[in-house]
C-alpha atoms as a PDB file:
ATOM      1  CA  UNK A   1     -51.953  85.680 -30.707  1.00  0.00           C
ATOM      2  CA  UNK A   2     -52.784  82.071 -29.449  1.00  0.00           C
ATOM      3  CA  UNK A   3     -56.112  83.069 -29.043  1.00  0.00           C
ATOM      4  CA  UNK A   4     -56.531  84.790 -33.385  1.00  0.00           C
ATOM      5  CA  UNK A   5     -55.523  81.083 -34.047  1.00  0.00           C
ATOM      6  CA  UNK A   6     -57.811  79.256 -31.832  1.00  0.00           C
ATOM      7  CA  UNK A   7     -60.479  81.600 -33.721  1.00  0.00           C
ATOM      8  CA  UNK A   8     -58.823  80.728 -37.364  1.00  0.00           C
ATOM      9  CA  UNK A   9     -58.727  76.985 -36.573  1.00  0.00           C
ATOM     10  CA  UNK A  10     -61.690  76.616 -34.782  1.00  0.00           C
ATOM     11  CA  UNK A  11     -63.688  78.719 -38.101  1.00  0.00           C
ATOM     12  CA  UNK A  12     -65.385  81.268 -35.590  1.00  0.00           C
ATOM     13  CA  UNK A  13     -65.754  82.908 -32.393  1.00  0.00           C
ATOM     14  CA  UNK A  14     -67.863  80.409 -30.506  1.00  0.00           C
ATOM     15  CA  UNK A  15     -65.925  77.910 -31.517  1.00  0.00           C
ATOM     16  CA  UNK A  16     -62.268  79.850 -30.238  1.00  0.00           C
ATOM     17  CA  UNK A  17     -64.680  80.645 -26.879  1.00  0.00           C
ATOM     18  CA  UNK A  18     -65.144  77.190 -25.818  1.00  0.00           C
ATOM     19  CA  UNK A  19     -62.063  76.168 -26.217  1.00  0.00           C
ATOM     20  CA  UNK A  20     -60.683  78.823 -24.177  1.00  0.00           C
ATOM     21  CA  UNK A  21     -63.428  78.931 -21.580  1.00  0.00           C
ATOM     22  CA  UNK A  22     -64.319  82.423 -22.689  1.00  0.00           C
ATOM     23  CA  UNK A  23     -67.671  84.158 -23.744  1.00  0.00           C
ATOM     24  CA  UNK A  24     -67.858  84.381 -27.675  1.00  0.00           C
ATOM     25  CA  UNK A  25     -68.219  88.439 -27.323  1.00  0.00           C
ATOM     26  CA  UNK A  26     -64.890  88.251 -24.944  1.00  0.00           C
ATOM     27  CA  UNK A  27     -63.655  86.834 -27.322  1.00  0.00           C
ATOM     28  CA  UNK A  28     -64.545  89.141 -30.277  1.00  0.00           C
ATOM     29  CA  UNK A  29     -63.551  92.005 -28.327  1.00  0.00           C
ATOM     30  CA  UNK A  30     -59.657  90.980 -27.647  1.00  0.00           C
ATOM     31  CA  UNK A  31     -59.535  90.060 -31.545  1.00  0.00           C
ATOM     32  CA  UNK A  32     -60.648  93.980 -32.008  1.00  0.00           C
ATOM     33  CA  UNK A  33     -58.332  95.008 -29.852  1.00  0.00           C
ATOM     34  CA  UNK A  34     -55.129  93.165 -31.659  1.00  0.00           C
ATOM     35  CA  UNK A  35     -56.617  94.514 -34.671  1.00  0.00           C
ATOM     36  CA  UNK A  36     -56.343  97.821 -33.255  1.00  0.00           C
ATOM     37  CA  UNK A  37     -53.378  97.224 -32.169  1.00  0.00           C
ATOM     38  CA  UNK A  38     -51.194  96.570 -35.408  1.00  0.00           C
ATOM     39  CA  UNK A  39     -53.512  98.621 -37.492  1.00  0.00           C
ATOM     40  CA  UNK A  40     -54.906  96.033 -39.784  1.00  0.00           C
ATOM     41  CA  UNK A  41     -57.703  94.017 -40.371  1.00  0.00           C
ATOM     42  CA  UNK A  42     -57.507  90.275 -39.835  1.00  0.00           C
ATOM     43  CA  UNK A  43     -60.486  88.905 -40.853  1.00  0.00           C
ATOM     44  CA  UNK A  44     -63.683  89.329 -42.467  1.00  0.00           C
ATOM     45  CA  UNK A  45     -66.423  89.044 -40.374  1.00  0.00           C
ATOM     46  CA  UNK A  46     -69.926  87.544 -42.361  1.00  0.00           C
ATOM     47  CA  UNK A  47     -73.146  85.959 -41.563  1.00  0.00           C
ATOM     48  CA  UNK A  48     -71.987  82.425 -42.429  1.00  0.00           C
ATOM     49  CA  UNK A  49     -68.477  82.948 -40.137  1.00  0.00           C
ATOM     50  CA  UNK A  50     -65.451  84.187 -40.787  1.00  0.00           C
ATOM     51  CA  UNK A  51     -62.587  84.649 -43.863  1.00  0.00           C
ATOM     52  CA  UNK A  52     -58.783  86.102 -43.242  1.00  0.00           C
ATOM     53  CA  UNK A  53     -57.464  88.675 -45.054  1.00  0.00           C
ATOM     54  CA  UNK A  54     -54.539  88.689 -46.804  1.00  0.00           C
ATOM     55  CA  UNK A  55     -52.959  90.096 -43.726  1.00  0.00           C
ATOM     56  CA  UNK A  56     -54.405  88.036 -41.449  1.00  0.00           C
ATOM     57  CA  UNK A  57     -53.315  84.634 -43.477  1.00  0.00           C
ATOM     58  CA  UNK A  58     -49.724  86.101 -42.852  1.00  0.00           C
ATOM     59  CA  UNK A  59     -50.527  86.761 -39.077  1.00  0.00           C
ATOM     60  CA  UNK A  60     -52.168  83.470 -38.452  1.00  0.00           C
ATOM     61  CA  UNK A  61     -49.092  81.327 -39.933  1.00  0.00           C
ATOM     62  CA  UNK A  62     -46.822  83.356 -36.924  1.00  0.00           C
ATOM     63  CA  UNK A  63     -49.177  82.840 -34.611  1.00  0.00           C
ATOM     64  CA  UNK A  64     -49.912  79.019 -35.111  1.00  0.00           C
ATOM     65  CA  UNK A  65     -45.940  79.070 -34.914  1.00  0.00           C
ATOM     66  CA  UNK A  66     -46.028  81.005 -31.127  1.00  0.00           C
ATOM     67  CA  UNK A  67     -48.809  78.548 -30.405  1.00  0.00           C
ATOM     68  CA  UNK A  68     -47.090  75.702 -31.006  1.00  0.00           C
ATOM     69  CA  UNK A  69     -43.868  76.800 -28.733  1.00  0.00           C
ATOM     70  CA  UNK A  70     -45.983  77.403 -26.222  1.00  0.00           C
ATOM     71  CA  UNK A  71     -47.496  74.168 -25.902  1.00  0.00           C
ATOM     72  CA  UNK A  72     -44.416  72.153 -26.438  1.00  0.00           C
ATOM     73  CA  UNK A  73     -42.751  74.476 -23.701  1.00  0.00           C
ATOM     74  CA  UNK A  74     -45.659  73.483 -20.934  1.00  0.00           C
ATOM     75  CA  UNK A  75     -45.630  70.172 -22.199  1.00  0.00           C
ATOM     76  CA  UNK A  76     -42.113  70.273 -21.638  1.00  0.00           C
ATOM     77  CA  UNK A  77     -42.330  71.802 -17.913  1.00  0.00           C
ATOM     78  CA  UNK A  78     -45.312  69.542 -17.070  1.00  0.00           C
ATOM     79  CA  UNK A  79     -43.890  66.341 -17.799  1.00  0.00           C
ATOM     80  CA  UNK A  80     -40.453  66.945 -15.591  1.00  0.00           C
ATOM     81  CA  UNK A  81     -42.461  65.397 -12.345  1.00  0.00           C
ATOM     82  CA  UNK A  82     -44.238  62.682 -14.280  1.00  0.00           C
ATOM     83  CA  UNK A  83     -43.194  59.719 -16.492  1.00  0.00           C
ATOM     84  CA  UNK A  84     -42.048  60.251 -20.542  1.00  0.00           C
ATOM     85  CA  UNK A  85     -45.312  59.262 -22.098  1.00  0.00           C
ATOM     86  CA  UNK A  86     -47.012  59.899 -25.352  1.00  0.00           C
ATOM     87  CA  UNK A  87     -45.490  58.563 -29.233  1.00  0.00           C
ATOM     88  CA  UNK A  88     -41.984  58.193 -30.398  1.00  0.00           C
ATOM     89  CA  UNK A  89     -40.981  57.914 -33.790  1.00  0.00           C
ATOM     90  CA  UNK A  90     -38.184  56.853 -34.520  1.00  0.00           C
ATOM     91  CA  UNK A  91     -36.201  56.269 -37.900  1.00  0.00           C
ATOM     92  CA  UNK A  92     -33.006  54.255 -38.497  1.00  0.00           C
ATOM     93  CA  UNK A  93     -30.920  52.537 -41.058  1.00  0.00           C
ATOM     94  CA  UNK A  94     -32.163  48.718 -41.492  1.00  0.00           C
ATOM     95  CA  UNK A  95     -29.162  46.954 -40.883  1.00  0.00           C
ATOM     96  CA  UNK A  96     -27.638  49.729 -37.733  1.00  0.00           C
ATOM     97  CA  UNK A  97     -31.967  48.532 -36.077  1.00  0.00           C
ATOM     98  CA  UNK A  98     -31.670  45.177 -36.984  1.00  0.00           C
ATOM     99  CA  UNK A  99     -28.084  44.517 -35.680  1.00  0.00           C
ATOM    100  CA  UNK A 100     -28.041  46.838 -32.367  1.00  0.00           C
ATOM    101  CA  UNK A 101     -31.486  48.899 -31.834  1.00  0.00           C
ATOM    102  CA  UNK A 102     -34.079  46.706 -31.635  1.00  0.00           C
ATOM    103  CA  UNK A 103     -31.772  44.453 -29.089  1.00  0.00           C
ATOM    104  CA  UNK A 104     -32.303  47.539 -26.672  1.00  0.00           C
ATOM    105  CA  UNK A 105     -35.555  48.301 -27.106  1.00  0.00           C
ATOM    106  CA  UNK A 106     -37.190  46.051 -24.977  1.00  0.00           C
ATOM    107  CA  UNK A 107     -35.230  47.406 -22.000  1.00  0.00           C
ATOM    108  CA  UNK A 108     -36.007  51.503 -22.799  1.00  0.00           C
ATOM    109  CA  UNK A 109     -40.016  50.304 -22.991  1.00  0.00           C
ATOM    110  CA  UNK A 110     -39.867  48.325 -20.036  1.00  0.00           C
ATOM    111  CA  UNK A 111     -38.347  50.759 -18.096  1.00  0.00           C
ATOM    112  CA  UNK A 112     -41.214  53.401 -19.966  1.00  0.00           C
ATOM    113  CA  UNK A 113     -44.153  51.924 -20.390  1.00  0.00           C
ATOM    114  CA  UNK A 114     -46.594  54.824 -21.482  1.00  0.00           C
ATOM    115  CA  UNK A 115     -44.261  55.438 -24.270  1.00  0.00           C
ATOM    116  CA  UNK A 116     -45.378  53.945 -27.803  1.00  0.00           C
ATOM    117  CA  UNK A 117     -42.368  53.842 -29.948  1.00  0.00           C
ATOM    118  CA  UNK A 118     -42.735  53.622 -33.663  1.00  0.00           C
ATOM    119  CA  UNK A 119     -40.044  52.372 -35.732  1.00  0.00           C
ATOM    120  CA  UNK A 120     -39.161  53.321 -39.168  1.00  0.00           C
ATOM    121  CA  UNK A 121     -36.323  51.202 -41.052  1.00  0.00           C
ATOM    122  CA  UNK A 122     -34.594  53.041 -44.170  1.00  0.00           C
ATOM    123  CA  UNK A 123     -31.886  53.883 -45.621  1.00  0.00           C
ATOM    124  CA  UNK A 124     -32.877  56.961 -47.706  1.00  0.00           C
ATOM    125  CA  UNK A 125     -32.416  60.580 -46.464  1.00  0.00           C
ATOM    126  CA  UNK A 126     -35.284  61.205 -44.274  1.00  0.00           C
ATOM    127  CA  UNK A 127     -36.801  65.218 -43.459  1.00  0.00           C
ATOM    128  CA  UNK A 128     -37.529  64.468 -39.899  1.00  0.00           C
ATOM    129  CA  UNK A 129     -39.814  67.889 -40.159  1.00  0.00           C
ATOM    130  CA  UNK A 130     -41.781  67.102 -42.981  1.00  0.00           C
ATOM    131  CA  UNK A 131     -41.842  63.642 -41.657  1.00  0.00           C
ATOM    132  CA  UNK A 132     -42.844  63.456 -38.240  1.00  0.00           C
ATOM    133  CA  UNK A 133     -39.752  62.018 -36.811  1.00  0.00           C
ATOM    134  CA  UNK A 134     -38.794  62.662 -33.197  1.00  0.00           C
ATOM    135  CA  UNK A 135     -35.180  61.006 -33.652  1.00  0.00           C
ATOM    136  CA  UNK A 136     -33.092  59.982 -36.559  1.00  0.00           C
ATOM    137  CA  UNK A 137     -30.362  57.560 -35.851  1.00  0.00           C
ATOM    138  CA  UNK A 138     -27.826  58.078 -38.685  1.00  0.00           C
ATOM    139  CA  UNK A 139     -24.110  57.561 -40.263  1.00  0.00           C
ATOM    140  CA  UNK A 140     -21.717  60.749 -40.762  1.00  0.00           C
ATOM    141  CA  UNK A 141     -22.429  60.176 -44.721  1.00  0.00           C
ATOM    142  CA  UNK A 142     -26.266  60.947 -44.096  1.00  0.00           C
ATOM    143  CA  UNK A 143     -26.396  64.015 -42.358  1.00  0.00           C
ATOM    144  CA  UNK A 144     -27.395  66.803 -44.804  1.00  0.00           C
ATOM    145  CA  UNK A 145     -29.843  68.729 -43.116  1.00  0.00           C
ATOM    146  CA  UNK A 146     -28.630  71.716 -41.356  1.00  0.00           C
ATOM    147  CA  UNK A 147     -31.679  72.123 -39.032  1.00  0.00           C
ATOM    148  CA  UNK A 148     -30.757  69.566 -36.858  1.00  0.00           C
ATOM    149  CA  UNK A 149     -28.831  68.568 -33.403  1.00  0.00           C
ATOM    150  CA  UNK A 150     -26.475  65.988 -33.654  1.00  0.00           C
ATOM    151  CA  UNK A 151     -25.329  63.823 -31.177  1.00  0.00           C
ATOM    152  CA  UNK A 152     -22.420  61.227 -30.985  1.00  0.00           C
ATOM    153  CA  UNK A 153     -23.752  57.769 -30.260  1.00  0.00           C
ATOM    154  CA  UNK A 154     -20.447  55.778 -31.056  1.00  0.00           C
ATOM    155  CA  UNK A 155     -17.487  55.562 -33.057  1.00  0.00           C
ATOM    156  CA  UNK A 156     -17.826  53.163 -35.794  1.00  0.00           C
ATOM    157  CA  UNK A 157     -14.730  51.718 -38.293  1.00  0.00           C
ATOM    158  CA  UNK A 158     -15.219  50.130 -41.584  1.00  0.00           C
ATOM    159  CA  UNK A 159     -13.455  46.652 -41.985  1.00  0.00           C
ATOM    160  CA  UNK A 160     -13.315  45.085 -45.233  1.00  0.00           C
ATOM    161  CA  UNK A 161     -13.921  41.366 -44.945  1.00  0.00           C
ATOM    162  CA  UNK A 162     -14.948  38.722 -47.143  1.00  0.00           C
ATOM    163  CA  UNK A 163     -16.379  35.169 -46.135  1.00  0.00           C
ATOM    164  CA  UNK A 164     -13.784  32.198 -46.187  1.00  0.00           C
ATOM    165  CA  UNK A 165     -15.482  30.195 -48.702  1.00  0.00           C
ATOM    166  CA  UNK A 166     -15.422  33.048 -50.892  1.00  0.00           C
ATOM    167  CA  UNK A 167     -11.138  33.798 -50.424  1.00  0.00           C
ATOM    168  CA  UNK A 168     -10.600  30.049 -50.732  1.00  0.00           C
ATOM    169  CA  UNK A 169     -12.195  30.149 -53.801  1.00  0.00           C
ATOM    170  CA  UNK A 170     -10.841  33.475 -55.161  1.00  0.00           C
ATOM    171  CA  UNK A 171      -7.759  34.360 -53.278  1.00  0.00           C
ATOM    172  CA  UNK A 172      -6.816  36.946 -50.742  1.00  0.00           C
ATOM    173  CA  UNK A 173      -6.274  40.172 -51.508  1.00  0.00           C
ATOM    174  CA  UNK A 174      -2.842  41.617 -50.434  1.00  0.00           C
ATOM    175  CA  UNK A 175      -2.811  45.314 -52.023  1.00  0.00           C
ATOM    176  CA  UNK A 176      -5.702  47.844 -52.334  1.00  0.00           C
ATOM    177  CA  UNK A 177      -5.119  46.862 -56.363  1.00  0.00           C
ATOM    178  CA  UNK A 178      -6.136  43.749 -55.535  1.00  0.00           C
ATOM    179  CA  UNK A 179      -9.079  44.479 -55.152  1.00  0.00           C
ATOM    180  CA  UNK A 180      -9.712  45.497 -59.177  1.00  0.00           C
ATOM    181  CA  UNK A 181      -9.446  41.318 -60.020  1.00  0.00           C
ATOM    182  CA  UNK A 182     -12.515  40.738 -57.058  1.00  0.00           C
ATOM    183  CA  UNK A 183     -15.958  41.432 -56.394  1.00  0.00           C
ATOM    184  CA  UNK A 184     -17.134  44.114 -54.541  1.00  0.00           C
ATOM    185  CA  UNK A 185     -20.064  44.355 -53.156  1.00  0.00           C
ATOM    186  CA  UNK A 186     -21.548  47.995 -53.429  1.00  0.00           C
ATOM    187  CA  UNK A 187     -24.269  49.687 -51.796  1.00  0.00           C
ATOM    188  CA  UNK A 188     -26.850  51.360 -53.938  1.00  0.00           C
ATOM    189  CA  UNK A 189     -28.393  53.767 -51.821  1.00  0.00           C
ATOM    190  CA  UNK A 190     -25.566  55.840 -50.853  1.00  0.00           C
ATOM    191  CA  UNK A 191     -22.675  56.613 -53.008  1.00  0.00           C
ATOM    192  CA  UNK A 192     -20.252  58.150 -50.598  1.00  0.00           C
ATOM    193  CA  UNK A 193     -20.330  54.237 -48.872  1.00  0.00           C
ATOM    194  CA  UNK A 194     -18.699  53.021 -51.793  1.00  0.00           C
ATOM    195  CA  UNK A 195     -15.551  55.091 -52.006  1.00  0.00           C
ATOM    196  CA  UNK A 196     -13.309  52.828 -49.616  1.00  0.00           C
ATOM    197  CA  UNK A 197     -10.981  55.508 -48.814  1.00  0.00           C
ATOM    198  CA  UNK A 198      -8.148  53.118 -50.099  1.00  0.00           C
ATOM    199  CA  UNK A 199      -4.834  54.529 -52.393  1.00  0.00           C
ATOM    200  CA  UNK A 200      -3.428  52.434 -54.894  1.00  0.00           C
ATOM    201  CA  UNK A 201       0.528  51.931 -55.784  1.00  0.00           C
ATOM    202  CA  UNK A 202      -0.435  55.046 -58.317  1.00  0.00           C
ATOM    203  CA  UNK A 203      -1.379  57.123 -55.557  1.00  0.00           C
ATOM    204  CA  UNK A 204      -4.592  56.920 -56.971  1.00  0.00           C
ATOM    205  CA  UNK A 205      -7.795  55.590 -55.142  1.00  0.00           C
ATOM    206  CA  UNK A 206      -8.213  51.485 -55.928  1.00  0.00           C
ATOM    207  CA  UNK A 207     -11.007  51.069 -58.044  1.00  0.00           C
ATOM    208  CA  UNK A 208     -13.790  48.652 -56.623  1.00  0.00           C
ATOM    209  CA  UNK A 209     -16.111  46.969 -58.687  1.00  0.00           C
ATOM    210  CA  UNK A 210     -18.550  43.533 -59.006  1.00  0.00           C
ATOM    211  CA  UNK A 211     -21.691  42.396 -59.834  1.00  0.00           C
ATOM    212  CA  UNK A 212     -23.882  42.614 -56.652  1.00  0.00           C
ATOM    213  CA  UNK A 213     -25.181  45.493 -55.413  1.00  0.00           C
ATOM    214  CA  UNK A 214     -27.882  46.280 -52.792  1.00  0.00           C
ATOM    215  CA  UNK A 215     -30.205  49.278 -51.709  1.00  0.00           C
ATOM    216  CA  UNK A 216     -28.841  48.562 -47.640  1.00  0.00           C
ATOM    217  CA  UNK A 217     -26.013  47.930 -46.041  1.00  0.00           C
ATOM    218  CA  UNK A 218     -27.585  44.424 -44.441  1.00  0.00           C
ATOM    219  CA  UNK A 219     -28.366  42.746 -47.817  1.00  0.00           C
ATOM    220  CA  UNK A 220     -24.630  43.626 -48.461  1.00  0.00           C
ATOM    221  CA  UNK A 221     -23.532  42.182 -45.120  1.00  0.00           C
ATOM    222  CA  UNK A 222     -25.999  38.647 -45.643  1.00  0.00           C
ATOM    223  CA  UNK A 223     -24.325  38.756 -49.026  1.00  0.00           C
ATOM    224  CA  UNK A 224     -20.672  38.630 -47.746  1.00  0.00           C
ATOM    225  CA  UNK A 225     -21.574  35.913 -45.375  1.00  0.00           C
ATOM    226  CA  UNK A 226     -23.014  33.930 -48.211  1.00  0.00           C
ATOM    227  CA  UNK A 227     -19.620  34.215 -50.032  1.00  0.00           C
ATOM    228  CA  UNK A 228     -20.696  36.212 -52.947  1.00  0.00           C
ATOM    229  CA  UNK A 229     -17.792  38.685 -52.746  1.00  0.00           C
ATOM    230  CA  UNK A 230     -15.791  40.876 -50.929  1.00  0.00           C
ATOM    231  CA  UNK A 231     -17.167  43.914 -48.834  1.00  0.00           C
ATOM    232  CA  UNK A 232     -16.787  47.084 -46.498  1.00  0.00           C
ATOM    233  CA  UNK A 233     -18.823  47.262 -43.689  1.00  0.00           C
ATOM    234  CA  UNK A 234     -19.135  48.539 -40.430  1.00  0.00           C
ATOM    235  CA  UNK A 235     -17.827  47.127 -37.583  1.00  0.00           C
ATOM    236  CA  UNK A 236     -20.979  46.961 -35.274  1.00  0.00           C
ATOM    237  CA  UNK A 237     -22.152  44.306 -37.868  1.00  0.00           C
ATOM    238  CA  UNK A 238     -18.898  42.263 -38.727  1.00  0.00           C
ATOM    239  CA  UNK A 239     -16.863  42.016 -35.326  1.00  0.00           C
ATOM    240  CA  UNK A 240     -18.635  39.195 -34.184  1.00  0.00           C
ATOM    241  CA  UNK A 241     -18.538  37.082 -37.442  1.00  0.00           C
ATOM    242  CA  UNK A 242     -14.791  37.971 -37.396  1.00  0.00           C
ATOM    243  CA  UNK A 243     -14.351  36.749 -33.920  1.00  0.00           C
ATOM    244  CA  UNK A 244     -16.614  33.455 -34.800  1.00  0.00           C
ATOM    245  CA  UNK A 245     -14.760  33.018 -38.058  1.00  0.00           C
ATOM    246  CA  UNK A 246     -17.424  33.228 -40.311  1.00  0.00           C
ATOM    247  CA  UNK A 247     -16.233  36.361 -41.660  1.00  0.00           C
ATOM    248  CA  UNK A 248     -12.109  37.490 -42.584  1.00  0.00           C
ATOM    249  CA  UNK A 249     -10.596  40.920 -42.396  1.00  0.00           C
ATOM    250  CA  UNK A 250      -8.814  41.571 -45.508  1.00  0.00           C
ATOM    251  CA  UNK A 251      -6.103  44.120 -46.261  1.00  0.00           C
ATOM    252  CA  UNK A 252      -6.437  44.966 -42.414  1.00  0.00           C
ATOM    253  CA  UNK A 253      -3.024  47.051 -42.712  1.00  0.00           C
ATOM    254  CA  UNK A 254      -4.254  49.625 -44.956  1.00  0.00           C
ATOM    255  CA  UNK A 255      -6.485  52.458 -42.840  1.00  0.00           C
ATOM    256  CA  UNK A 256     -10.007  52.415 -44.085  1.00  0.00           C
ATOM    257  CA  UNK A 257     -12.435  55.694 -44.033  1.00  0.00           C
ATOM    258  CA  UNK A 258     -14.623  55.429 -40.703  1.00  0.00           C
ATOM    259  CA  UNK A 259     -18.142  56.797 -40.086  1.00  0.00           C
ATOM    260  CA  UNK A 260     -19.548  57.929 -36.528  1.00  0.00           C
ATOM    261  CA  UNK A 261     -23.162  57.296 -35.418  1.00  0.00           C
ATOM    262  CA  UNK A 262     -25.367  60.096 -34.604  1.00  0.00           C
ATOM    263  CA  UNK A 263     -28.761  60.449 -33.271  1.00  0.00           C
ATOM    264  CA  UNK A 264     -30.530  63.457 -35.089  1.00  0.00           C
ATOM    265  CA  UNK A 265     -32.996  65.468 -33.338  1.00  0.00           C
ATOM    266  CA  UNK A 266     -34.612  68.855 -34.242  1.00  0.00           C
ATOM    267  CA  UNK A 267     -33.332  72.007 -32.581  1.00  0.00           C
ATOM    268  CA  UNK A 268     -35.770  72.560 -29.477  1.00  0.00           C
ATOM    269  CA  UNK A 269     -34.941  74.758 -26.697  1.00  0.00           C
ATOM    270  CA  UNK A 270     -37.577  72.473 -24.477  1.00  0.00           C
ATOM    271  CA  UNK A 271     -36.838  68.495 -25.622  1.00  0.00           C
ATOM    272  CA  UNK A 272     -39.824  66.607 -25.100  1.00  0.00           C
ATOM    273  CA  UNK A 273     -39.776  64.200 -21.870  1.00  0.00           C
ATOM    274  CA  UNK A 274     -40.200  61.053 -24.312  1.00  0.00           C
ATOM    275  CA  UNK A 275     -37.376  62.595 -26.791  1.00  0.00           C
ATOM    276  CA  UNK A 276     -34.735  63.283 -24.236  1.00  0.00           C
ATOM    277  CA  UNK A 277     -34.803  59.783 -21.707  1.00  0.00           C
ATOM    278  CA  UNK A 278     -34.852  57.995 -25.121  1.00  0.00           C
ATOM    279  CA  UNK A 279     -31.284  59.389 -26.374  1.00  0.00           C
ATOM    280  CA  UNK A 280     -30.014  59.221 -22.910  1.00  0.00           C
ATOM    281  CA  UNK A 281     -30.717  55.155 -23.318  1.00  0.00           C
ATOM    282  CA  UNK A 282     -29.076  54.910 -26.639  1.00  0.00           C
ATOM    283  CA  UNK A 283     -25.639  57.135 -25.171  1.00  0.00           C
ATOM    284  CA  UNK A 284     -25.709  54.924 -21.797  1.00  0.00           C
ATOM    285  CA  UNK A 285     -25.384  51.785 -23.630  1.00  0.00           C
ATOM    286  CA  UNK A 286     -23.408  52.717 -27.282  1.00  0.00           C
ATOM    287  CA  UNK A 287     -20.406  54.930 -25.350  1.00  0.00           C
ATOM    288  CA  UNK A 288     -18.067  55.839 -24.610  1.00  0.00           C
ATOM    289  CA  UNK A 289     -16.981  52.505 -25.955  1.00  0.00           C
ATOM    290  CA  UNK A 290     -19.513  50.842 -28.223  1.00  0.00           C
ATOM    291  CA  UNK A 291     -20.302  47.104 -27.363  1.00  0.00           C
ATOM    292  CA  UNK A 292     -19.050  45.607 -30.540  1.00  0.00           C
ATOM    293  CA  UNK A 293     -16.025  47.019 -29.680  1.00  0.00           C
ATOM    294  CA  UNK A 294     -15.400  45.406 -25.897  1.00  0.00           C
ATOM    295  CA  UNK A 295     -14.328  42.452 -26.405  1.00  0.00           C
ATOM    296  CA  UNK A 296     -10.587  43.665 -28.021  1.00  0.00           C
ATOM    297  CA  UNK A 297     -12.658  44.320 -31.394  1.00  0.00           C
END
């Protein structure tokens, strides 16, 4: 089977040959013989090459699938004696790399220096498939795909806070209905951040509303600091403004709706060298207790 789509790829038989070290006509003959095999032609064989038939277009997309496994698995088995190497993408939310990934990075490429780490920043849904993407570092309101392993980096609360200048200017809020008579800063990209899991005297959820809104969660954040209303965020962004002063907790008696921190991964029996020592550096230094969280946060 890895050999029919060495032949397919490769557009002939000489082509499939030296790339397996066989003879051409070797390499003809075991092609007869799997076409003997299942009964069925797989391709049409012509003085300028070589054309699959409908049949063999079906074969060849299983077969560049077997291919595939296989070379990930010896990849996999080869590289357990020698150092992660090779390219790792990488995609995560702009203000979760700005805040706490890329502060860790320079350790995890020190201590592998034939990996080459690339670095996506976003805040949309990402299809780490269709994208290329080796690991997905995401919130428990942006996992959709079910294709996926997901595993716990940290534990992560949601704090509403607001800057001082902005409650001495505007008032503290005492009640979750409070919060109708301020602005709230929204986030744009994902509307399950914006429901701030708080009940009004009504039994209702408080509304939340204002006149700033951003695409990520970091604009939001810079915004709070700069006063221009009053926000949830998460609390590996906030806890040190709050211990500095710079930022205020507000309504911090009323339980807010909290969000874990995954890294997503694609289901693979063998994880790739690379894949596997760069999750174990993100769970060594995010748990069991995060580090925004150690100091009594």
């Amino acid at each position: 089977m890895i050999l029919f789509a060495q032949v397919v790829e490769g557009g002939s038989f000489s082509a499939a040959a030296r790339a397996a070290g066989h003879a051409p006509s070797a390499v003809s003959r075991q092609i007869a013989l799997l076409e003997d095999g299942l009964g069925v032609r797989l391709l049409n064989r012509t003085q300028s090459g070589i054309t699959l038939t409908e049949a063999g277009a079906a074969f060849h997309a299983r077969c560049a699938e077997v291919a595939a496994l296989v070379a990930e698995a010896e990849g996999a088995v080869a590289g357990l004696g020698a150092a992660p190497r090779g390219a790792l993408r990488v995609a995560a939310t702009v203000a979760f790399a700005k805040a706490q990934l890329l502060p860790i990075l320079p350790a995890f490429l020190a201590r592998h220096p034939e990996i080459t780490l690339t670095l996506s920043l976003t805040d949309r849904p990402v299809d780490l498939a269709a994208e290329n993407i080796d690991v997905a570092i995401r919130f428990t309101e942006q996992i959709g795909e079910a294709a996926v392993v997901a595993r716990k980096l940290a534990h992560n609360r949601r704090v509403i806070c607001a800057a001082p200048s902005y409650l001495a200017a505007h008032g503290t809020p005492q009640t979750p209905d409070d919060l109708a008579r301020h602005n709230c800063l929204r986030l744009s990209s994902v509307a399950r951040w914006n429901d701030w899991g708080l009940t009004g005297a009504d039994g209702h959820p408080a509304p939340i509303s204002g006149n700033f809104e951003a695409n990520d969660a970091d604009a939001v954040y810079h915004a709070t600091l700069a006063g221009v209303g009053v926000a949830r965020l998460s609390s590996y962004l906030v806890m040190e403004d709050i211990r500095a002063g710079r930022l205020t907790r507000v309504l911090p008696g009323y339980a807010s709706d909290d969000s874990d921190i995954f890294a997503l991964y694609l289901d693979r029996r063998n994880l790739l060298p690379r894949i596997r020592v760069f999750i174990d550096h993100l769970t060594a230094h995010f748990g069991p207790v995060p580090p925004w969280e150690r100091e009594g946060g």
